[in-house]
C-alpha atoms as a PDB file:
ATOM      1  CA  UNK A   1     112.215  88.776 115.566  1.00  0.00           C
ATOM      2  CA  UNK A   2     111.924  89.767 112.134  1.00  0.00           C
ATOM      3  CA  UNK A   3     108.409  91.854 110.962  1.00  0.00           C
ATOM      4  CA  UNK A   4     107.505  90.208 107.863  1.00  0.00           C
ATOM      5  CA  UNK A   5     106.351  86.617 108.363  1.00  0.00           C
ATOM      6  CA  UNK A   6     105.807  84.465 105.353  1.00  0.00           C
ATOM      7  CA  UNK A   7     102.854  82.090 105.410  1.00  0.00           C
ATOM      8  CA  UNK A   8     103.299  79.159 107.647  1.00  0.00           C
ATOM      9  CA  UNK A   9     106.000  80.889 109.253  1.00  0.00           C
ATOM     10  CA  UNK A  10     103.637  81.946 112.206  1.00  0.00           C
ATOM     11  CA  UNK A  11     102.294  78.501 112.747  1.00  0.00           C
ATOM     12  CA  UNK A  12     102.030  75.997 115.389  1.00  0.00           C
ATOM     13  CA  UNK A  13     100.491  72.284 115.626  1.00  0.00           C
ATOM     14  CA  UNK A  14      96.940  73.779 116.177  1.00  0.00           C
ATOM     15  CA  UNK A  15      97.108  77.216 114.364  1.00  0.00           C
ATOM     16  CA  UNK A  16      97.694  78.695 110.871  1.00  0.00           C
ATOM     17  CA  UNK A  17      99.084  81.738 113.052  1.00  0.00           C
ATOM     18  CA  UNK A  18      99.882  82.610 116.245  1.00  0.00           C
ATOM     19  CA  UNK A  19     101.103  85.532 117.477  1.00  0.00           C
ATOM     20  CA  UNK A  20     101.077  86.781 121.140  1.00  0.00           C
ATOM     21  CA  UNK A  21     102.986  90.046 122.507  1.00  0.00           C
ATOM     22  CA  UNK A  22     105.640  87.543 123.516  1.00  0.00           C
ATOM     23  CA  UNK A  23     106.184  85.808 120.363  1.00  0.00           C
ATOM     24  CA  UNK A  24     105.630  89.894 118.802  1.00  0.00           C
ATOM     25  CA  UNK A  25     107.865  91.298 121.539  1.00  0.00           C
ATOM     26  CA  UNK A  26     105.659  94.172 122.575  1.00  0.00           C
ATOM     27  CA  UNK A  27     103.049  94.348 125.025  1.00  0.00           C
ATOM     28  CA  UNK A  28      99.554  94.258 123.655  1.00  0.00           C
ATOM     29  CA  UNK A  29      98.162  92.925 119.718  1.00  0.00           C
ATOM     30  CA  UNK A  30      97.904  89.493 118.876  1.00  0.00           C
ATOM     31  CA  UNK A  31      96.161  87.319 117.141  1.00  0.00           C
ATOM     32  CA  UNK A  32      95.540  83.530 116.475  1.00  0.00           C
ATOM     33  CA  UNK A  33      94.395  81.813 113.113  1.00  0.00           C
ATOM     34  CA  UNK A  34      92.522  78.411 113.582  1.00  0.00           C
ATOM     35  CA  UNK A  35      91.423  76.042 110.862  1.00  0.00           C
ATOM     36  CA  UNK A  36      88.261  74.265 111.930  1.00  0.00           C
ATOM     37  CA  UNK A  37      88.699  71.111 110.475  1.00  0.00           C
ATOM     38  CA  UNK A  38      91.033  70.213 112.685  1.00  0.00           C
ATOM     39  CA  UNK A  39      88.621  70.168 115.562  1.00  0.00           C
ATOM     40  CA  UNK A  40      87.179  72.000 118.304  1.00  0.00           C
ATOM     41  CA  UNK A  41      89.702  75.395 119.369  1.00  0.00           C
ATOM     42  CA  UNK A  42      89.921  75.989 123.488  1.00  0.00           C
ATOM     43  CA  UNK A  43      91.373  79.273 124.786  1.00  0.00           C
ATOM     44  CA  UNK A  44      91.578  80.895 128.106  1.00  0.00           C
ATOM     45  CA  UNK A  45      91.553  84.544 127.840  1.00  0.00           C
ATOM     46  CA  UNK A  46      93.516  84.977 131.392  1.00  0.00           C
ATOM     47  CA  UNK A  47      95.068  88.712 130.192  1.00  0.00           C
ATOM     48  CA  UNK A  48      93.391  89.160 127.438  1.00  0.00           C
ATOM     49  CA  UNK A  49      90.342  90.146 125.503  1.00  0.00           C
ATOM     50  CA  UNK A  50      89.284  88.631 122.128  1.00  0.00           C
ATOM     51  CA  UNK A  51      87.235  90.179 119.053  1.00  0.00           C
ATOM     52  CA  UNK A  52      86.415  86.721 117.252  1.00  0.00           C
ATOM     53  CA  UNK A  53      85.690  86.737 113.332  1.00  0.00           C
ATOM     54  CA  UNK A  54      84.875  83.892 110.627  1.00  0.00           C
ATOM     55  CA  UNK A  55      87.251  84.299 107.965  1.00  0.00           C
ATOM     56  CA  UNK A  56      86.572  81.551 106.066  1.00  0.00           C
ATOM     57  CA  UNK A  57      83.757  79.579 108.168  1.00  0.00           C
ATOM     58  CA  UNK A  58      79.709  79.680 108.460  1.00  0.00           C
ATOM     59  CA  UNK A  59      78.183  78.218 111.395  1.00  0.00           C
ATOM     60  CA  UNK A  60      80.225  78.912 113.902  1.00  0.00           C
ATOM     61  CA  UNK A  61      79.416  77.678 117.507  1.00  0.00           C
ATOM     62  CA  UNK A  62      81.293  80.055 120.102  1.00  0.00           C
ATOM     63  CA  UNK A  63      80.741  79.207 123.688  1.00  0.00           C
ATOM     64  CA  UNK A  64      81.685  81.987 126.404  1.00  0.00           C
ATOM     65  CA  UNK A  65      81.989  80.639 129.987  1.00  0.00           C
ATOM     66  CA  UNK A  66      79.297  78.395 129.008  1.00  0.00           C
ATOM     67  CA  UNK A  67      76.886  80.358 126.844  1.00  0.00           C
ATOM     68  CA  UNK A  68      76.805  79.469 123.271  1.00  0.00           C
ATOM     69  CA  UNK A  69      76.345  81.970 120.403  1.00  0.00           C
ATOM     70  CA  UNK A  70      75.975  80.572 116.528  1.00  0.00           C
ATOM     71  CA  UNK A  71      78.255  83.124 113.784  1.00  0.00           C
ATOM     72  CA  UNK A  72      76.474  82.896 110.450  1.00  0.00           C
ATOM     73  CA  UNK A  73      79.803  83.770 109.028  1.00  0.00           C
ATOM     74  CA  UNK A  74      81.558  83.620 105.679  1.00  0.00           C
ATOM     75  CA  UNK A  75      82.631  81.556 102.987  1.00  0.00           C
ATOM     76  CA  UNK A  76      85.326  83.986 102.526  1.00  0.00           C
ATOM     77  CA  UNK A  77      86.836  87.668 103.142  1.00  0.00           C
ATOM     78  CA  UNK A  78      86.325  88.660  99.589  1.00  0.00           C
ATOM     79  CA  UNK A  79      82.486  87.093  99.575  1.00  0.00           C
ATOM     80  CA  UNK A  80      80.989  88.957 102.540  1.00  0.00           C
ATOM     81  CA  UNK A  81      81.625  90.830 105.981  1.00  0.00           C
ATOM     82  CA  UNK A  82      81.142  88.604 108.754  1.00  0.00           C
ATOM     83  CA  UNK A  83      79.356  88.750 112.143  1.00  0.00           C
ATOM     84  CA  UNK A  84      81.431  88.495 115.096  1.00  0.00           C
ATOM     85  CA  UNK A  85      81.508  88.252 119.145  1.00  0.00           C
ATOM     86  CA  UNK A  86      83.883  90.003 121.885  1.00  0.00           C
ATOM     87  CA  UNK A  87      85.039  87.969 124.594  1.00  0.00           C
ATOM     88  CA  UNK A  88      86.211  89.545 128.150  1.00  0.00           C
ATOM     89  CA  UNK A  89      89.204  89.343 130.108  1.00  0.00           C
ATOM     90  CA  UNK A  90      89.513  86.123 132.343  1.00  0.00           C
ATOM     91  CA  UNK A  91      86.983  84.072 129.644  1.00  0.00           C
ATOM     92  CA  UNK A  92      86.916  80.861 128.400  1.00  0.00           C
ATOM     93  CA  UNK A  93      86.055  80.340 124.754  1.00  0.00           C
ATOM     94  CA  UNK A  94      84.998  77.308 122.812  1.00  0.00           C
ATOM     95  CA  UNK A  95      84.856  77.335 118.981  1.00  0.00           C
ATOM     96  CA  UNK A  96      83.248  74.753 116.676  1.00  0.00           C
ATOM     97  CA  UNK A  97      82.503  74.422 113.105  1.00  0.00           C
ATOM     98  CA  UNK A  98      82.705  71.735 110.463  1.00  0.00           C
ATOM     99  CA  UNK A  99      85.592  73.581 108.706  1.00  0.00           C
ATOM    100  CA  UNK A 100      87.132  77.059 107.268  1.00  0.00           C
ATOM    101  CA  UNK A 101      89.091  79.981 109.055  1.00  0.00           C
ATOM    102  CA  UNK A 102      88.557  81.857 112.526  1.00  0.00           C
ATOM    103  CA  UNK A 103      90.043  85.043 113.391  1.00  0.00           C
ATOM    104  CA  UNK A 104      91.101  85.435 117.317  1.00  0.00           C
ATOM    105  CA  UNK A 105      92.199  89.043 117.503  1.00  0.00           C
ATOM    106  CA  UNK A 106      93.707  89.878 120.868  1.00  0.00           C
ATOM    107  CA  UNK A 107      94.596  92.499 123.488  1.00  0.00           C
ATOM    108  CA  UNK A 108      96.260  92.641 126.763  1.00  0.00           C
ATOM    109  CA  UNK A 109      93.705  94.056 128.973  1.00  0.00           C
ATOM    110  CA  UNK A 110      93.028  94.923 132.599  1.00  0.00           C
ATOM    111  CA  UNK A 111      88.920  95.913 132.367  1.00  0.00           C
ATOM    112  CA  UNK A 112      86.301  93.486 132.299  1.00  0.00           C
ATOM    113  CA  UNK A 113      83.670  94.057 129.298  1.00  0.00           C
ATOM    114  CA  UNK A 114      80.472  92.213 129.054  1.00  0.00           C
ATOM    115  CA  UNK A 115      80.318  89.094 126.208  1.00  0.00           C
ATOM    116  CA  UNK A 116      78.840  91.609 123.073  1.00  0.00           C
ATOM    117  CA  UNK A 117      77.877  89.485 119.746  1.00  0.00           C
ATOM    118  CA  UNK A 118      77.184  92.112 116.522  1.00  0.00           C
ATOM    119  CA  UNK A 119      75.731  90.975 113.562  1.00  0.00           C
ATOM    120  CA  UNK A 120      76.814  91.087 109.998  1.00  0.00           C
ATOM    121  CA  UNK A 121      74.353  94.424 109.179  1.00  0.00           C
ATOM    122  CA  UNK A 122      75.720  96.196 112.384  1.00  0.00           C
ATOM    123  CA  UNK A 123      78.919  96.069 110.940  1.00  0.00           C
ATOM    124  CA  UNK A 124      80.434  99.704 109.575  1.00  0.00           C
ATOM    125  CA  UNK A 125      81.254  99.703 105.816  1.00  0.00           C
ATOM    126  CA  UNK A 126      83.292 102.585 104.814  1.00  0.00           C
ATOM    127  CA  UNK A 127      84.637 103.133 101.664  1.00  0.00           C
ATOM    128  CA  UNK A 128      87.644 105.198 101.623  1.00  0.00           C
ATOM    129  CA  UNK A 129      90.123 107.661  99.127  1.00  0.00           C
ATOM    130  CA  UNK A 130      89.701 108.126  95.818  1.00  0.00           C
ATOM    131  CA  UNK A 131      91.005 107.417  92.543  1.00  0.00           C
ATOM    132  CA  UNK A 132      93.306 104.227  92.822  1.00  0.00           C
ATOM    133  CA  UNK A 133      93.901 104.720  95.996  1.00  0.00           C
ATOM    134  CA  UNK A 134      89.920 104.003  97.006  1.00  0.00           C
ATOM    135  CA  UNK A 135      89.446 101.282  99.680  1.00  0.00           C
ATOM    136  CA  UNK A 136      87.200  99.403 101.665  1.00  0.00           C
ATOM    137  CA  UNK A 137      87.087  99.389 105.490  1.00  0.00           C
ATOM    138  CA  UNK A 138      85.318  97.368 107.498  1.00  0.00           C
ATOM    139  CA  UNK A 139      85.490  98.923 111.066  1.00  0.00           C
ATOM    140  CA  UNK A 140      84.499  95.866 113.175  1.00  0.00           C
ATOM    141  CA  UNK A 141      85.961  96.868 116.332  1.00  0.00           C
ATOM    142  CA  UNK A 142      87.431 100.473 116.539  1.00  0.00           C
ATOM    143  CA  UNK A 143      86.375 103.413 119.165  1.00  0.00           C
ATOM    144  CA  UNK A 144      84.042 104.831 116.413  1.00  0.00           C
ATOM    145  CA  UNK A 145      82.064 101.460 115.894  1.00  0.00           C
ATOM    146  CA  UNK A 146      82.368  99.431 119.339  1.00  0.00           C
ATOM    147  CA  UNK A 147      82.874 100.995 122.670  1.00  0.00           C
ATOM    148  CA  UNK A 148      82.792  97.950 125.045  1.00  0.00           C
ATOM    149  CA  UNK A 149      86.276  96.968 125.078  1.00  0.00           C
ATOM    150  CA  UNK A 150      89.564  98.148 126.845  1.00  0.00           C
ATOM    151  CA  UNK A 151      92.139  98.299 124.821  1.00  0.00           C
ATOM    152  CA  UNK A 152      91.344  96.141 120.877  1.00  0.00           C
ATOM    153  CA  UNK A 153      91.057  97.915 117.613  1.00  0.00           C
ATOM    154  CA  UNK A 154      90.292  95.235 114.844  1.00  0.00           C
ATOM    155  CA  UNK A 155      88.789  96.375 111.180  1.00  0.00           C
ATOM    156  CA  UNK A 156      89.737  94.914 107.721  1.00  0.00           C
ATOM    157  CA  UNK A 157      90.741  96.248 104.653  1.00  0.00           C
ATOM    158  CA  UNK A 158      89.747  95.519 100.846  1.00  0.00           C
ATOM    159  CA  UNK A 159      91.844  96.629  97.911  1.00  0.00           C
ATOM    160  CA  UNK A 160      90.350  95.797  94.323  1.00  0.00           C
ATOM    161  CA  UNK A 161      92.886  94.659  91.808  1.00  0.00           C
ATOM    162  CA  UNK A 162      94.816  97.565  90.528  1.00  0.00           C
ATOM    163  CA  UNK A 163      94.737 100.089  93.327  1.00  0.00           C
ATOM    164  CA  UNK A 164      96.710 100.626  96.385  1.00  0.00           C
ATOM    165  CA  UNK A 165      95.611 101.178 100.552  1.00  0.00           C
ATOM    166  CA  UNK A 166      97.212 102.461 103.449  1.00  0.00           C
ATOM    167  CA  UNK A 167      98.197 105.397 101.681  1.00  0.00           C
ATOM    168  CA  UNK A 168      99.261 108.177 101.974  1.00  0.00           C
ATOM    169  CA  UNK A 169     102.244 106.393 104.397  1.00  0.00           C
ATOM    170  CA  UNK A 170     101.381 106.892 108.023  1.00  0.00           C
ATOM    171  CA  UNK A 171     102.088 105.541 111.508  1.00  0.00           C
ATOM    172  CA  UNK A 172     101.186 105.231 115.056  1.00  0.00           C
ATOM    173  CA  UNK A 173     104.422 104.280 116.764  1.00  0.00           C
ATOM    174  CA  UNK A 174     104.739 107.523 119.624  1.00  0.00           C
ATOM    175  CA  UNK A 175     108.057 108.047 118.041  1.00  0.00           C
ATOM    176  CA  UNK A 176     108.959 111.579 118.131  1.00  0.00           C
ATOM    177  CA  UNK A 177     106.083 114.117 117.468  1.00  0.00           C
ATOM    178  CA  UNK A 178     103.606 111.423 116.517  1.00  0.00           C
ATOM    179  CA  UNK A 179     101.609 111.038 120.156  1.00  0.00           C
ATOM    180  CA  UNK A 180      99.891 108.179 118.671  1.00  0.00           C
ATOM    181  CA  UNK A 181     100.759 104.648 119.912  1.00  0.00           C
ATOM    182  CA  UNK A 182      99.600 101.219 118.708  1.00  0.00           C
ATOM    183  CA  UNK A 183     101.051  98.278 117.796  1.00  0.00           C
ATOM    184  CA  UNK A 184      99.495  96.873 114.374  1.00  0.00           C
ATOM    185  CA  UNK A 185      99.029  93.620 113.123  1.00  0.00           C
ATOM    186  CA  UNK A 186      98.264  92.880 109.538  1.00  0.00           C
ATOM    187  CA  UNK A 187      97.109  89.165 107.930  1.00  0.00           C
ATOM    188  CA  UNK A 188      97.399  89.202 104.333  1.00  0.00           C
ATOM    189  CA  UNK A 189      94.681  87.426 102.369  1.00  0.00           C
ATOM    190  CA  UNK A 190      95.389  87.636  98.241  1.00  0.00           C
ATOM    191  CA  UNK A 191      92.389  86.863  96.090  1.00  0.00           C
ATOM    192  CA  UNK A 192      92.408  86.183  92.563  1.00  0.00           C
ATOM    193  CA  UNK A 193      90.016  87.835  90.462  1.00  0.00           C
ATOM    194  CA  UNK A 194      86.446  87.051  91.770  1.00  0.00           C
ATOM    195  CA  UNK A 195      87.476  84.147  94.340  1.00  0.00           C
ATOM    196  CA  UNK A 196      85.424  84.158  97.660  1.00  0.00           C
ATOM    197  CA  UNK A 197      89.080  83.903  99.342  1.00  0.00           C
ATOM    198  CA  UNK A 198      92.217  83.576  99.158  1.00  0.00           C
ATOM    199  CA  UNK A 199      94.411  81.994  96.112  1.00  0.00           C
ATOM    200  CA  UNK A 200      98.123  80.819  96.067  1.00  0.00           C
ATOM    201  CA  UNK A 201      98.871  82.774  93.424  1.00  0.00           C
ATOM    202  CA  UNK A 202      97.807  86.146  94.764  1.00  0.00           C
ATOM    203  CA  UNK A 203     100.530  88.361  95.757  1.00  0.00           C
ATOM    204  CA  UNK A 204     100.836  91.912  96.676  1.00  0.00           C
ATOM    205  CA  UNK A 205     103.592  94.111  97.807  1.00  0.00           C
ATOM    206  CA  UNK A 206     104.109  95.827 101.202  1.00  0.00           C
ATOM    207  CA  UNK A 207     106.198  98.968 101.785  1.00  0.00           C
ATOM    208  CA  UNK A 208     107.393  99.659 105.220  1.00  0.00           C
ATOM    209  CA  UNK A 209     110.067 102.390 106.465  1.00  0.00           C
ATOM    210  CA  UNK A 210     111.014 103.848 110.232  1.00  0.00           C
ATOM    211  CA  UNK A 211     111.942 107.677 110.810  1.00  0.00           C
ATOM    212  CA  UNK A 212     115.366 106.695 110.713  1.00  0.00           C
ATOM    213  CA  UNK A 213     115.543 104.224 107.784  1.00  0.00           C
ATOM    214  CA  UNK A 214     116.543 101.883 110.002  1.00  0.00           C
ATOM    215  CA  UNK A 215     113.801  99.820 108.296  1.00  0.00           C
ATOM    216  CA  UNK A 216     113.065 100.679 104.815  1.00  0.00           C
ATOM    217  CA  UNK A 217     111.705  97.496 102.722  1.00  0.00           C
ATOM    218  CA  UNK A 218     109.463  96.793 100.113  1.00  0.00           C
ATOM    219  CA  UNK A 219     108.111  92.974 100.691  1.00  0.00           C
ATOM    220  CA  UNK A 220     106.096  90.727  98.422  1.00  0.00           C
ATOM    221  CA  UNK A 221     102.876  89.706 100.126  1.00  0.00           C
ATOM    222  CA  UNK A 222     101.677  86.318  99.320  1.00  0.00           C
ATOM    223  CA  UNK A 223      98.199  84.939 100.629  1.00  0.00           C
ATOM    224  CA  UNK A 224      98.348  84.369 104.516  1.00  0.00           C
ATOM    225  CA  UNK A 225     101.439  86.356 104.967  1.00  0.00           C
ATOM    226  CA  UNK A 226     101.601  88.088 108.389  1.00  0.00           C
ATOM    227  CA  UNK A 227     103.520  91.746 109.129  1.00  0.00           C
ATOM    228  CA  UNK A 228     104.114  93.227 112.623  1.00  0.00           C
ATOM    229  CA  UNK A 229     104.037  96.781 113.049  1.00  0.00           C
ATOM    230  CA  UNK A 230     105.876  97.738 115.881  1.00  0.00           C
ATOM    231  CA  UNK A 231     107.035 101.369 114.609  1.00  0.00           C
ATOM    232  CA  UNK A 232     106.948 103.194 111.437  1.00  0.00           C
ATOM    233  CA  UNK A 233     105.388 104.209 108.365  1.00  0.00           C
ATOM    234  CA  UNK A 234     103.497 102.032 106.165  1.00  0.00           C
ATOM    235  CA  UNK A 235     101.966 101.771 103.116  1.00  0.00           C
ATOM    236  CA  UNK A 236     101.304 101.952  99.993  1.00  0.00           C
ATOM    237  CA  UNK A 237     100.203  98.149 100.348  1.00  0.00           C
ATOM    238  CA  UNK A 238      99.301  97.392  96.780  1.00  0.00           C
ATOM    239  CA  UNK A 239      97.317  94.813  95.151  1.00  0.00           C
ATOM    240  CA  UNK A 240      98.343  93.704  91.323  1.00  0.00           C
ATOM    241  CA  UNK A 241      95.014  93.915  88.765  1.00  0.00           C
ATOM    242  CA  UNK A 242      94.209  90.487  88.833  1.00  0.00           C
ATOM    243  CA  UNK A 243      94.337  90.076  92.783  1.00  0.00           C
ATOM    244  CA  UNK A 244      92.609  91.708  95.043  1.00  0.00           C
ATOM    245  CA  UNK A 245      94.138  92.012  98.799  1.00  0.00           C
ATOM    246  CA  UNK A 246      92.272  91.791 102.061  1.00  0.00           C
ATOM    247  CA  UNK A 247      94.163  92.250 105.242  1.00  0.00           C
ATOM    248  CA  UNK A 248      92.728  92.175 108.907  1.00  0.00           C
ATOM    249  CA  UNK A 249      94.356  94.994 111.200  1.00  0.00           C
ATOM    250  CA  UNK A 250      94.998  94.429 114.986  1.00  0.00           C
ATOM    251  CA  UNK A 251      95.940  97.348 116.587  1.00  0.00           C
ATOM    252  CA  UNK A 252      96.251  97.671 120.692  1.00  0.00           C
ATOM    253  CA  UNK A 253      99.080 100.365 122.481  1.00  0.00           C
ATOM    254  CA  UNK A 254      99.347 101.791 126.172  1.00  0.00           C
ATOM    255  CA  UNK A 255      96.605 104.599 125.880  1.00  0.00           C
ATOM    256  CA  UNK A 256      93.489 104.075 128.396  1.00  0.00           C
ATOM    257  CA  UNK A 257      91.019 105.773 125.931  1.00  0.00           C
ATOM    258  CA  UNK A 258      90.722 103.526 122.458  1.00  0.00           C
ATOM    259  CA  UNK A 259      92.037 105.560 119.279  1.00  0.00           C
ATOM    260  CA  UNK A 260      93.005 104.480 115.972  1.00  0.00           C
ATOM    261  CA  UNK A 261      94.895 107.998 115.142  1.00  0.00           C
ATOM    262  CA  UNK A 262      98.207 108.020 113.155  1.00  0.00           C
ATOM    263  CA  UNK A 263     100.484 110.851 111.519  1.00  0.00           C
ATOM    264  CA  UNK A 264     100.953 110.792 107.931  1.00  0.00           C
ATOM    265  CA  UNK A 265     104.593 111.093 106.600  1.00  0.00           C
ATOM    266  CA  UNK A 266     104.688 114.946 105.833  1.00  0.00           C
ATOM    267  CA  UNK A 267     105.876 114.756 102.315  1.00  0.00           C
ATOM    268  CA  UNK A 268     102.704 112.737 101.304  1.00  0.00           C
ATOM    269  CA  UNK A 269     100.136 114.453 103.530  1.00  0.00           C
ATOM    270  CA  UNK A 270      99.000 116.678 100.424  1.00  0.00           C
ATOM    271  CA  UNK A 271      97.771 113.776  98.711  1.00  0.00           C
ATOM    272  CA  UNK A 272      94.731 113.412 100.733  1.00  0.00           C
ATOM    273  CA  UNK A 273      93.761 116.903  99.487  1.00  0.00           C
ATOM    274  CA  UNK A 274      94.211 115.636  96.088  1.00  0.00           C
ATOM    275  CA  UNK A 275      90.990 113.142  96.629  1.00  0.00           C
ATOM    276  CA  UNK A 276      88.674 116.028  96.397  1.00  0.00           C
ATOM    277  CA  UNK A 277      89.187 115.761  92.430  1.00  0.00           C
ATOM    278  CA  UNK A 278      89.032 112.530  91.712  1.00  0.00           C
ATOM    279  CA  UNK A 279      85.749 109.614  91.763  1.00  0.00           C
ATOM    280  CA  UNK A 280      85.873 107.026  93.870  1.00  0.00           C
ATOM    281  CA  UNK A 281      86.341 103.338  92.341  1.00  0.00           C
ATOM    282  CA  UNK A 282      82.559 102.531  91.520  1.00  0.00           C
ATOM    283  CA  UNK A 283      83.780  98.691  92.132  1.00  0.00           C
ATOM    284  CA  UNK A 284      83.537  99.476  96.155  1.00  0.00           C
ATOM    285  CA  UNK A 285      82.401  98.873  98.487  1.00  0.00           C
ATOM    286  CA  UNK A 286      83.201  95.426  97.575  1.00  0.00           C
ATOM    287  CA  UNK A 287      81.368  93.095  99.802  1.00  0.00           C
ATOM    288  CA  UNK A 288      77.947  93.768 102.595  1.00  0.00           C
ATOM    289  CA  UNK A 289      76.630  91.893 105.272  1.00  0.00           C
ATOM    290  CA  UNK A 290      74.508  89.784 102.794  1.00  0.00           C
ATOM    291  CA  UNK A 291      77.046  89.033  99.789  1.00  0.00           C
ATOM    292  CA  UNK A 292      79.391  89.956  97.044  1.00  0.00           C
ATOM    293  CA  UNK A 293      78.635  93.648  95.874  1.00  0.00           C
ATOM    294  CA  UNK A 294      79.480  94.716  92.309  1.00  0.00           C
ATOM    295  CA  UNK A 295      78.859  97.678  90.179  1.00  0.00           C
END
């Protein structure tokens, strides 16, 4: 199966994408993209456990083995960062809303957590690098910012027009001396200029490359574009002036204790030395738990 999946590429009759470690062909990350508006979403969480996030979506009704919860939500990535549930391992989930985006992020999992809904304010904002390379990153469900879940990592990343993220390039694949192993998901979202979400238009590039070169491609991200991560380094992904780029990160691997480590390619690690001299971008961090932040 190829990596890079254009938009629509990933779909079925009842999801914008949907991508389980079978359809990924490695054993943990997936994750599921479900328009609303086409009614209700069922799903049966046999092996898995789900981190659930409004995209696109306010009111959200979320029903876990029975129990409702309400999501305020979002009327877009780029507008504000959402609220969100976990659901366990052997669950059955319900979603309703009138219309808009859900993210269900996934894991293979063996250890029951309890049902854990965090709002919008609990949600981590970080603002990361420096220079053009400064980034926000929402940290939704990684070791640092959740503990009750077995094996999920799930945060998203904003880019403002003009800079770049994942950078320096860096991986998590357990290939050689990097002890670090997670599969990654990303799902692209390309604004355009101050748009709540994403725009056709928007497009970003994408540069990928294994230790060997086996791999070694530059793509052109286009709004809901989806790459798989199954080894190597990646980055810089970089978002033209006039669109900003939002992805959401899945990341799950084989390691009992949680851990979104990685190993910077060597020939780049000086650059995140290089930070201490330069100013962060004053236009991050770029969204809150209420709205829209701007400098």
């Amino acid at each position: 199966m190829t990596w890079f999946l254009p938009a629509g590429s990933a779909a079925t009759t009842d999801s914008l994408v949907d991508i389980t470690p079978e359809r990924a062909g490695w054993p943990y990350s997936g994750m599921r993209i479900v328009e609303l508006a086409r009614g209700p979403v069922s799903v049966s969480l046999a092996r898995d456990e789900a981190v659930i996030v409004p995209l696109s979506a306010e009111n959200v009704t979320v029903t876990i083995d029975g129990a409702p919860y309400t999501l305020a939500g979002r009327i877009g990535v780029f507008d504000a960062v959402s609220d969100w549930i976990y659901a366990p391992v052997g669950s059955h989930v319900e979603i309703r809303g009138t219309g808009g985006e859900v993210a269900i992020c996934t894991a293979r999992a063996s250890e029951v957590f309890p049902v854990a809904y965090v709002p919008a304010a609990d949600v981590p904002v970080e603002v990361r690098g420096a220079g053009r390379a400064t980034r926000q990153v929402t940290n939704i469900a990684t070791p640092d910012s959740f503990q009750g879940a077995h094996k999920i990592n799930v945060c998203e990343v904003i880019t403002p027009g003009g800079n770049l993220s994942s950078w320096p390039p860096h991986r998590h694949d357990g290939i050689g001396d990097c002890g670090v192993e997670n599969e990654e998901i990303y799902y692209f979202r390309m604004g355009r200029q101050d748009s709540p979400h994403g725009d056709p238009l928007g497009q970003g590039l994408l540069h990928v490359y294994t230790v060997d070169r086996r791999v070694d491609e530059t793509v052109t991200v286009r709004d809901g574009d989806v790459y798989l991560l199954p080894e190597g380094y990646h980055g810089p992904t970089v978002a033209p002036p006039e669109y900003p780029m939002y992805f959401l990160n899945v990341l799950a691997g084989p390691a009992e204790d949680r851990t979104m480590a990685f190993c910077d390619d060597p020939d780049h690690h000086w650059i995140r030395a290089s930070w201490a001299d330069q100013e962060q971008d004053p236009r991050l961090p770029m969204t809150s738990a209420t709205s829209r932040t701007r400098p």
